[in-house]
C-alpha atoms as a PDB file:
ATOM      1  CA  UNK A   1      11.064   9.297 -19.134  1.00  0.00           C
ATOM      2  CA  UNK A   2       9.380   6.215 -20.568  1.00  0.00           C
ATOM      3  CA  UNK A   3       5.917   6.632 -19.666  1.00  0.00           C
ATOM      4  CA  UNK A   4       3.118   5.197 -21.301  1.00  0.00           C
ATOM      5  CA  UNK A   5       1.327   7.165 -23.934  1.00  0.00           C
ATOM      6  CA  UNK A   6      -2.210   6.098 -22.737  1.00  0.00           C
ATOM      7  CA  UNK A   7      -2.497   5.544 -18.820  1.00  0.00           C
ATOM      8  CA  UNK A   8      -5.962   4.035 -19.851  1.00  0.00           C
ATOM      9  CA  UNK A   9      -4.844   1.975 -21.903  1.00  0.00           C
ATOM     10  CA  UNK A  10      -2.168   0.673 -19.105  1.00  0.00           C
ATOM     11  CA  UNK A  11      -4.912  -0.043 -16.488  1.00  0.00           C
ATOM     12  CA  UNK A  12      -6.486  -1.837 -18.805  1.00  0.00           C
ATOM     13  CA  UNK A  13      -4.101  -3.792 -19.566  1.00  0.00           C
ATOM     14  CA  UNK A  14      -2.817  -4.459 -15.582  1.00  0.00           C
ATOM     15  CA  UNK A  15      -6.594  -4.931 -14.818  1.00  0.00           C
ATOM     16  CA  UNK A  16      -6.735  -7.520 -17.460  1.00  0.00           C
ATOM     17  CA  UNK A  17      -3.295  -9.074 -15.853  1.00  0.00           C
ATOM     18  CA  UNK A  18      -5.032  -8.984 -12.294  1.00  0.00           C
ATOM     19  CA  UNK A  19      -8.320 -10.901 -13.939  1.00  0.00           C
ATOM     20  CA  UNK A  20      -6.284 -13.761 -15.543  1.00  0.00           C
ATOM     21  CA  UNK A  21      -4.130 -13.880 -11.899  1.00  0.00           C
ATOM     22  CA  UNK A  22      -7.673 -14.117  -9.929  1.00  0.00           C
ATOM     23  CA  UNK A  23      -8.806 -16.960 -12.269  1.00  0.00           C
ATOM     24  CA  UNK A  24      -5.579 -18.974 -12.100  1.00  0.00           C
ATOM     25  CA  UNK A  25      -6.075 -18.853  -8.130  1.00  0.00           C
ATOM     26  CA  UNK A  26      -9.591 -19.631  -8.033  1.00  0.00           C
ATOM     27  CA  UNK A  27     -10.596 -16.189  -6.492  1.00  0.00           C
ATOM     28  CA  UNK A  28     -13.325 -13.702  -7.618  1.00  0.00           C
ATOM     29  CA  UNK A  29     -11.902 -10.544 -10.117  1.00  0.00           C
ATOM     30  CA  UNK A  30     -13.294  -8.318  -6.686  1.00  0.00           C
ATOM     31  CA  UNK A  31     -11.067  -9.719  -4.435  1.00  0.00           C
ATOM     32  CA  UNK A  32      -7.938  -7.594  -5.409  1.00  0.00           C
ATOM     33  CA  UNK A  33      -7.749  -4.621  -5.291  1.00  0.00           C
ATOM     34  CA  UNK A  34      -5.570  -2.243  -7.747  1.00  0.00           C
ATOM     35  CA  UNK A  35      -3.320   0.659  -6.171  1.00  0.00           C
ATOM     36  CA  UNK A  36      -1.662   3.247  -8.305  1.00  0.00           C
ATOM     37  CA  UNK A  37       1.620   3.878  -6.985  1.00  0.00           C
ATOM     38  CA  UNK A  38       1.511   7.662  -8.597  1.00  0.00           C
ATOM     39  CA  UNK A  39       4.662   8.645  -6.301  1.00  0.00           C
ATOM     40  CA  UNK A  40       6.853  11.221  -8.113  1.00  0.00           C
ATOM     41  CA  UNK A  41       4.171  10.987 -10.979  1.00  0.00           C
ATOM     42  CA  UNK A  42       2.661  14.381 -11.475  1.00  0.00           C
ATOM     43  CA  UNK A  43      -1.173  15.199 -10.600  1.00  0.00           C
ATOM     44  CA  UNK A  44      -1.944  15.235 -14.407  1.00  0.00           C
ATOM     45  CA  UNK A  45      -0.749  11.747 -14.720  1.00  0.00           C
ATOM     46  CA  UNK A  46      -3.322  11.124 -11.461  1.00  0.00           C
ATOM     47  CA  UNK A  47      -6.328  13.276 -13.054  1.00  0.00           C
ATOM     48  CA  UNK A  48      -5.556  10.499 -16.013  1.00  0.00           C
ATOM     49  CA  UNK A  49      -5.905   7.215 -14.116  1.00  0.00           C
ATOM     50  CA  UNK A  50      -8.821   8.610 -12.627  1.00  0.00           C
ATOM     51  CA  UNK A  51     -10.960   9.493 -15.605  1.00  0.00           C
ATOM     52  CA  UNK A  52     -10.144   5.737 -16.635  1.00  0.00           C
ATOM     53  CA  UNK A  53     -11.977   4.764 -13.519  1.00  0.00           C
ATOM     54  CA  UNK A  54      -8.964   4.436 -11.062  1.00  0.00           C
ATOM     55  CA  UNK A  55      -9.556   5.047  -7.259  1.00  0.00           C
ATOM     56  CA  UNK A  56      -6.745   3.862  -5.066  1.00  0.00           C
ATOM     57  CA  UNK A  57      -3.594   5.549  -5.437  1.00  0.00           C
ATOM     58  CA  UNK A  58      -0.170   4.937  -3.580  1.00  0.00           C
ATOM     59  CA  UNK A  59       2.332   7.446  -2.388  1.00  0.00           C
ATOM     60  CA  UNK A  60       5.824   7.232  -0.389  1.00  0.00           C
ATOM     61  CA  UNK A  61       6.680  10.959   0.899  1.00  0.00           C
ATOM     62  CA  UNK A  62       2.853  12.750   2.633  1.00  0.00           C
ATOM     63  CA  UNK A  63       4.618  15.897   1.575  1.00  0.00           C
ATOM     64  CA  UNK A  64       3.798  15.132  -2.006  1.00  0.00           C
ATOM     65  CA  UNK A  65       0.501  13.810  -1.087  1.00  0.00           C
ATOM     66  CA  UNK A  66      -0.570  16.762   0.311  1.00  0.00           C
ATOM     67  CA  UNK A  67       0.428  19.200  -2.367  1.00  0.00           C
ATOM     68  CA  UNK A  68      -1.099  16.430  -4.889  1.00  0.00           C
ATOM     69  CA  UNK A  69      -3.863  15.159  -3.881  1.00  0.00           C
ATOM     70  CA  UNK A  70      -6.436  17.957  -1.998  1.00  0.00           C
ATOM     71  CA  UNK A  71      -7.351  19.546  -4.974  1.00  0.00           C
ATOM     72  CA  UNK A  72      -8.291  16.030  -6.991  1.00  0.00           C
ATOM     73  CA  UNK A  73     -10.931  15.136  -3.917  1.00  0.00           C
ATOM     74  CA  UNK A  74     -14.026  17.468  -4.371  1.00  0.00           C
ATOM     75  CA  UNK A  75     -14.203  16.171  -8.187  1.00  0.00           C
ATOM     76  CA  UNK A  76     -13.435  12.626  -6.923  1.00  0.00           C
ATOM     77  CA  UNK A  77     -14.762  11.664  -3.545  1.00  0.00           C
ATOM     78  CA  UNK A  78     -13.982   7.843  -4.242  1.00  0.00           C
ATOM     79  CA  UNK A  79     -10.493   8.835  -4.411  1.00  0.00           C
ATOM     80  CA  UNK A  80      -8.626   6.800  -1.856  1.00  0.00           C
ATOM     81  CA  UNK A  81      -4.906   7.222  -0.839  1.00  0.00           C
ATOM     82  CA  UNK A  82      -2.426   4.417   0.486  1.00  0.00           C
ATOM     83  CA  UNK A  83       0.554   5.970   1.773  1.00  0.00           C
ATOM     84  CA  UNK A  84       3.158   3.156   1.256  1.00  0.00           C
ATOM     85  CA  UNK A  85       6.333   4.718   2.028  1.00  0.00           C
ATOM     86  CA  UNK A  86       8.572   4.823   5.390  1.00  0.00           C
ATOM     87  CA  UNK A  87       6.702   7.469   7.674  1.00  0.00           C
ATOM     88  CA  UNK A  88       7.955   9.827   9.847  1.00  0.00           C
ATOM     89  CA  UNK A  89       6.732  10.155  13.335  1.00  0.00           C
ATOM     90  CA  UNK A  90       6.729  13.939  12.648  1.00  0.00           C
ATOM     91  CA  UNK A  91       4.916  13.378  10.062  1.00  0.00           C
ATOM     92  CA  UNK A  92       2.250  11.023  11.433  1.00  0.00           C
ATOM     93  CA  UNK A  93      -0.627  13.650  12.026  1.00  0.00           C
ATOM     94  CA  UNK A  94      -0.480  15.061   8.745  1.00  0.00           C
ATOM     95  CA  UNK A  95      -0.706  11.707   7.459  1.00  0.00           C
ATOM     96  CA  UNK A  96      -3.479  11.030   9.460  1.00  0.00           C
ATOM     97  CA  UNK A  97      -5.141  14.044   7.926  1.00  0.00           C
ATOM     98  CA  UNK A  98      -4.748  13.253   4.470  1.00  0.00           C
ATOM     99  CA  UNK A  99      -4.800   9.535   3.747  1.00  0.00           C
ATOM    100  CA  UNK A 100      -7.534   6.878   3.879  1.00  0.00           C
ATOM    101  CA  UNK A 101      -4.784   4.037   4.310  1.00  0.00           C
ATOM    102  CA  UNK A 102      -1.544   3.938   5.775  1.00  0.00           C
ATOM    103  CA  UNK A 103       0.231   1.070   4.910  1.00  0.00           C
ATOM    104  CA  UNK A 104       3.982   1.509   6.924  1.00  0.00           C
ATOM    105  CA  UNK A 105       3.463   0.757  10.103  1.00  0.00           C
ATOM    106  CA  UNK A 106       6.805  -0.542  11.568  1.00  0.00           C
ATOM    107  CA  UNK A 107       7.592   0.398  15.284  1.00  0.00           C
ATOM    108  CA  UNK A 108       6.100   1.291  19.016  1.00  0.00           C
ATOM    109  CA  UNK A 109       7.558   4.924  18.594  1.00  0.00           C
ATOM    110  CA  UNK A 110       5.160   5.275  15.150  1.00  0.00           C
ATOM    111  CA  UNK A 111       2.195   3.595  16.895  1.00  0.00           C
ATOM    112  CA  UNK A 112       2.470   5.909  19.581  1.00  0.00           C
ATOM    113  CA  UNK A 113       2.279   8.804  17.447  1.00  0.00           C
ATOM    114  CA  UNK A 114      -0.629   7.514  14.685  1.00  0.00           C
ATOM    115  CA  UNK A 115      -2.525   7.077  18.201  1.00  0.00           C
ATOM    116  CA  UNK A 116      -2.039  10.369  19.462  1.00  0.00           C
ATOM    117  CA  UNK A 117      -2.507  11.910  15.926  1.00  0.00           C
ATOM    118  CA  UNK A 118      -5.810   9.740  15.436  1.00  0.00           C
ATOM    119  CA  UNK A 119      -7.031  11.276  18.792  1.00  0.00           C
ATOM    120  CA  UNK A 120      -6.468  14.865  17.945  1.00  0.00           C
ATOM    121  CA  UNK A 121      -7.708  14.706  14.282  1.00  0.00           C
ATOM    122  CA  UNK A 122     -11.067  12.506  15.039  1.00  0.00           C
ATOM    123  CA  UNK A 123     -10.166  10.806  12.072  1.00  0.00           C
ATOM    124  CA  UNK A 124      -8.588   7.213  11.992  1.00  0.00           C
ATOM    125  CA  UNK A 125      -7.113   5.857   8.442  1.00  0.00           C
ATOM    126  CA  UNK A 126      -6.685   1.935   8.316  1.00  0.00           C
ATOM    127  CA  UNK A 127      -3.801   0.946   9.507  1.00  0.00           C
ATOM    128  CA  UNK A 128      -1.675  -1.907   8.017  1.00  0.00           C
ATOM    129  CA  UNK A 129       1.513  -3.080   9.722  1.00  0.00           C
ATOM    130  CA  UNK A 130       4.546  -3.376   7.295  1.00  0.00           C
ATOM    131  CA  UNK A 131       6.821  -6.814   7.815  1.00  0.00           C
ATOM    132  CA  UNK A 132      10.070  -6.969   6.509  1.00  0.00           C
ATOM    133  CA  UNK A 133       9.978 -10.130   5.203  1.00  0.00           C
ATOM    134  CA  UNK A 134      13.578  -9.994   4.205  1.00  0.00           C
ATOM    135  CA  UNK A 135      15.472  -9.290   7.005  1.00  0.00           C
ATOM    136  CA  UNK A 136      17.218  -6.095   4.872  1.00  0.00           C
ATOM    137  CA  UNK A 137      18.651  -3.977   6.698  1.00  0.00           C
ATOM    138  CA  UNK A 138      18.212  -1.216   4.496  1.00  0.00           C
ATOM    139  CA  UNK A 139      14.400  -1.652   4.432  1.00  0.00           C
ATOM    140  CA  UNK A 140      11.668  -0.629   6.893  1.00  0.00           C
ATOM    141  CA  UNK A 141       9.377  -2.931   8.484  1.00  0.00           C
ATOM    142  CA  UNK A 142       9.044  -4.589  11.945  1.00  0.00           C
ATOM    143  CA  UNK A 143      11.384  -8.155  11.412  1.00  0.00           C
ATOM    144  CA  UNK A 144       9.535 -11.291  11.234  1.00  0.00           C
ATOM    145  CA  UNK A 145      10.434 -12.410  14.158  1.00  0.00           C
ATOM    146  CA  UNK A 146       8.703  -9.613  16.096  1.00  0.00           C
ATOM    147  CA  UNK A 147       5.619  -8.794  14.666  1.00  0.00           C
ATOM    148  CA  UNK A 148       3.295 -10.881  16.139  1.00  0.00           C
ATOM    149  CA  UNK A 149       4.115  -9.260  19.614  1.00  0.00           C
ATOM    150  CA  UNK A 150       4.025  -5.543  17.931  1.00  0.00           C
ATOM    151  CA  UNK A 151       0.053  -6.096  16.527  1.00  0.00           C
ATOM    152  CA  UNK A 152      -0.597  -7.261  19.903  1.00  0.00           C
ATOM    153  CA  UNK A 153       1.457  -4.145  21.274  1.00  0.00           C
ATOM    154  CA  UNK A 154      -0.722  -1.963  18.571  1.00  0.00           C
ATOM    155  CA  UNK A 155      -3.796  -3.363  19.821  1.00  0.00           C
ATOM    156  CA  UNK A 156      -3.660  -3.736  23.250  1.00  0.00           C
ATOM    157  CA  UNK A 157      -0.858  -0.494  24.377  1.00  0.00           C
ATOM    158  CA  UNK A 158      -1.810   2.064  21.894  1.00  0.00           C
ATOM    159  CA  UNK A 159      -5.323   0.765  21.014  1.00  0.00           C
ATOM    160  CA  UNK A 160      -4.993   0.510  17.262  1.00  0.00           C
ATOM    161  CA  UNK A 161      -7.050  -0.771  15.001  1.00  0.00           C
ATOM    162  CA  UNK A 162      -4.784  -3.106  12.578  1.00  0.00           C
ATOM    163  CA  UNK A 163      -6.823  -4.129   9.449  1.00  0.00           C
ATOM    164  CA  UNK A 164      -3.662  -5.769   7.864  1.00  0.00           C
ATOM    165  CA  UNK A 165      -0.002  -6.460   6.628  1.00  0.00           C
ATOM    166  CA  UNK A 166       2.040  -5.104   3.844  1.00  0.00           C
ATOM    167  CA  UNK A 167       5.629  -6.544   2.421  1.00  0.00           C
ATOM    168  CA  UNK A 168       8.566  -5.797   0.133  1.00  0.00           C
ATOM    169  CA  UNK A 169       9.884  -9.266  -0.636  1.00  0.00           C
ATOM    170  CA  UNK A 170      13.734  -8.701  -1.780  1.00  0.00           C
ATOM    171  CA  UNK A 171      13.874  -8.013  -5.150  1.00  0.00           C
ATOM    172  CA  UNK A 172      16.491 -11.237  -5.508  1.00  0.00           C
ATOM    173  CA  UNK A 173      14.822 -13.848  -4.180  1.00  0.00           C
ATOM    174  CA  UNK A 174      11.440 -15.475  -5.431  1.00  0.00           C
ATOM    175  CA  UNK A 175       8.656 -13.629  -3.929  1.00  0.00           C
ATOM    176  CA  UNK A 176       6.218 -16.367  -3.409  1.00  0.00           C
ATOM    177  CA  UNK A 177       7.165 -17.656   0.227  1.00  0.00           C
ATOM    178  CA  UNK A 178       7.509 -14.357   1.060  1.00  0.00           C
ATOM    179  CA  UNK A 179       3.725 -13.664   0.203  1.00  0.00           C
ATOM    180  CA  UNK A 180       2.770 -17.491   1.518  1.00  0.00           C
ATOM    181  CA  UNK A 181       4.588 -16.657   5.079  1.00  0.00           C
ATOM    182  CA  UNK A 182       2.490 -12.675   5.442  1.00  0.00           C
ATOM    183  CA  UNK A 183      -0.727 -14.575   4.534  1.00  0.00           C
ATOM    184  CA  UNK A 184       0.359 -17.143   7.428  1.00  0.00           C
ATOM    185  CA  UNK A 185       0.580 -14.284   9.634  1.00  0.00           C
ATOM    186  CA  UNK A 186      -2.416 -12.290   8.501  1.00  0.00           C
ATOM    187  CA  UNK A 187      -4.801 -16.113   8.764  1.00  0.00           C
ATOM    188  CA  UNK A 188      -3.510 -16.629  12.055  1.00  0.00           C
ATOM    189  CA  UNK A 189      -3.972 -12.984  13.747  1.00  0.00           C
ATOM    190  CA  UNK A 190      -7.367 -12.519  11.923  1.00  0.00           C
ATOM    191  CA  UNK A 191      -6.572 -10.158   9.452  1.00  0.00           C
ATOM    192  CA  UNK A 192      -8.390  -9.289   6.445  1.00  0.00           C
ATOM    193  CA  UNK A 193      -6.034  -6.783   4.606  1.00  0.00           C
ATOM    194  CA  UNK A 194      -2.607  -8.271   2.333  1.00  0.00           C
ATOM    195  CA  UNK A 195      -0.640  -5.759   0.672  1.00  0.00           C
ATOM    196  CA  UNK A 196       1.610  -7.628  -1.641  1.00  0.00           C
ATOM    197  CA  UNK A 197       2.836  -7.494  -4.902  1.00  0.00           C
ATOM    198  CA  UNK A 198       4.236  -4.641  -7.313  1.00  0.00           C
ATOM    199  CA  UNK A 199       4.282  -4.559 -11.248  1.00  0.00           C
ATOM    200  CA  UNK A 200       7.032  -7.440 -11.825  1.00  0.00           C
ATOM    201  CA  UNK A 201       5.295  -9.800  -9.049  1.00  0.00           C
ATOM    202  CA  UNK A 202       1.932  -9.094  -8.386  1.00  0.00           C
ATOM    203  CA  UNK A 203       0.219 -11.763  -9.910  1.00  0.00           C
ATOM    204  CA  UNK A 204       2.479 -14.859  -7.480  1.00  0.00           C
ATOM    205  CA  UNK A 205       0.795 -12.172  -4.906  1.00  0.00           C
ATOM    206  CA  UNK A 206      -2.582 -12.877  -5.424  1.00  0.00           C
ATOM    207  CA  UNK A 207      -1.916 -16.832  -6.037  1.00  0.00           C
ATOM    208  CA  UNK A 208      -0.816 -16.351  -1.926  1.00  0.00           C
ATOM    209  CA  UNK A 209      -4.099 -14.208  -1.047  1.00  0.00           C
ATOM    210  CA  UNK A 210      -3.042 -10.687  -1.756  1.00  0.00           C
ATOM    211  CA  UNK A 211      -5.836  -8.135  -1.346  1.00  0.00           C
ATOM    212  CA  UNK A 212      -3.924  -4.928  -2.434  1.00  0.00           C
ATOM    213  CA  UNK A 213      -1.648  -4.689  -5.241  1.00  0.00           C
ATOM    214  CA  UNK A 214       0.547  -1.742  -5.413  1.00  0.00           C
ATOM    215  CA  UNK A 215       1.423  -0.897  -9.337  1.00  0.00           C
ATOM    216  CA  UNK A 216       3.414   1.851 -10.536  1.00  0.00           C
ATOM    217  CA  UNK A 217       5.401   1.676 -13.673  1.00  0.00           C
ATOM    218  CA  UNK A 218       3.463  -0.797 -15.214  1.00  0.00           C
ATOM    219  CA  UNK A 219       1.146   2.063 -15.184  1.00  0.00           C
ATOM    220  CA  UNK A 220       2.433   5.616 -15.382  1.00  0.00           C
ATOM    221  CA  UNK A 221       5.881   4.537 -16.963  1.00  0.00           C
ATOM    222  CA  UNK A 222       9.836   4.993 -15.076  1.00  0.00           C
ATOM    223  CA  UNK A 223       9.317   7.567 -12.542  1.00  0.00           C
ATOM    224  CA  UNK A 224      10.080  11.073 -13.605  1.00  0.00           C
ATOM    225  CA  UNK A 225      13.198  11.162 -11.430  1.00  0.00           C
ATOM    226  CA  UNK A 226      14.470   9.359  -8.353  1.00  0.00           C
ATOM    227  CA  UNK A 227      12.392   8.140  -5.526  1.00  0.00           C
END
């Protein structure tokens, strides 16, 4: 596994990336924020970026959330988790349970559970609608075409409160009017959340108005073994 030797040292060095992007654009260093995709990265690796002052954290599967992060909290209570990945709908309330952010939002028969789950638990994680931007078929995310109507379906049918978008640009094409057409979407329905932009394109991200960044390997190194 090629992981860094210093995850400190890493942060700094993506922070420093994010700080030079935020000048380029014109924006304030405070306006991005920096998450940690730690997915398949053990909880050492986690307890690492966190000493160096990291708080937001990424993770695909809730499974590994849970068993991960739990124990970190008490020490941490800044600690914030995104999950990022494609979520189950039998898997909705425990995600509801255990993250802060929940960033894969794609269809009515999701919303419908993250409502129902929200209800039960008391406890209501912000909710970010993922586009597919792409139109890949082997990708989640409501299509382009369509997601207008499902945050008005998430607002008005299952009373949902959307505080943004998230996208996956494909990884062959130039990200940049992929990021320019979500922050279209996000100006025009009022939304202050972008989730855009991973370690090889984060910075043409926040030249479009990203708010979230979602780093991984630039970070903690090639995962330990597949995703």
């Amino acid at each position: 596994m090629d992981q860094p030797q210093d995850i400190a040292a890493a942060l700094d060095r993506v922070r420093a990336r994010i700080a030079r992007a935020c000048e380029r654009a014109g924006r304030p260093r405070d306006s991005v924020q920096l998450v940690a995709v730690s997915k398949t990265h053990p909880a050492g690796s986690v307890a690492q970026a966190l000493a160096a002052g990291q708080e937001a954290f990424g993770e695909n599967r809730v499974q590994e959330a849970m068993a991960k992060f739990p124990p970190l909290r008490p020490a941490h209570p800044a600690l914030r988790l995104h999950l990022i990945g494609a979520l189950q709908t039998n898997k909705a309330r425990d995600a509801v349970r255990i993250a802060d952010v929940i960033e894969s939002l794609d269809r009515p028969k999701l919303a419908a559970a993250l409502a129902e789950a929200i209800a039960k638990e008391g406890r209501a994680p912000r909710l970010l609608v993922q586009v597919n931007t792409g139109e890949e078929p082997q990708k989640a995310g409501v299509p382009k075409a369509g997601a207008a109507a499902f945050l008005r379906a998430c607002r008005d049918e299952y009373g949902l409160a959307i505080d943004g978008l998230m996208c996956i640009p494909p990884a062959d094409e130039d990200p940049a009017p992929h990021f320019a057409w979500l922050a279209g979407l996000a100006a025009r329905e009022g939304l202050r959340t972008l989730s855009m932009g991973m370690s090889g394109d984060f910075e043409a991200a926040i030249a479009q108005g990203a708010t979230h960044v979602r780093v991984g390997s630039a970070i903690f190194g090639s995962r330990p073994y597949p995703a």
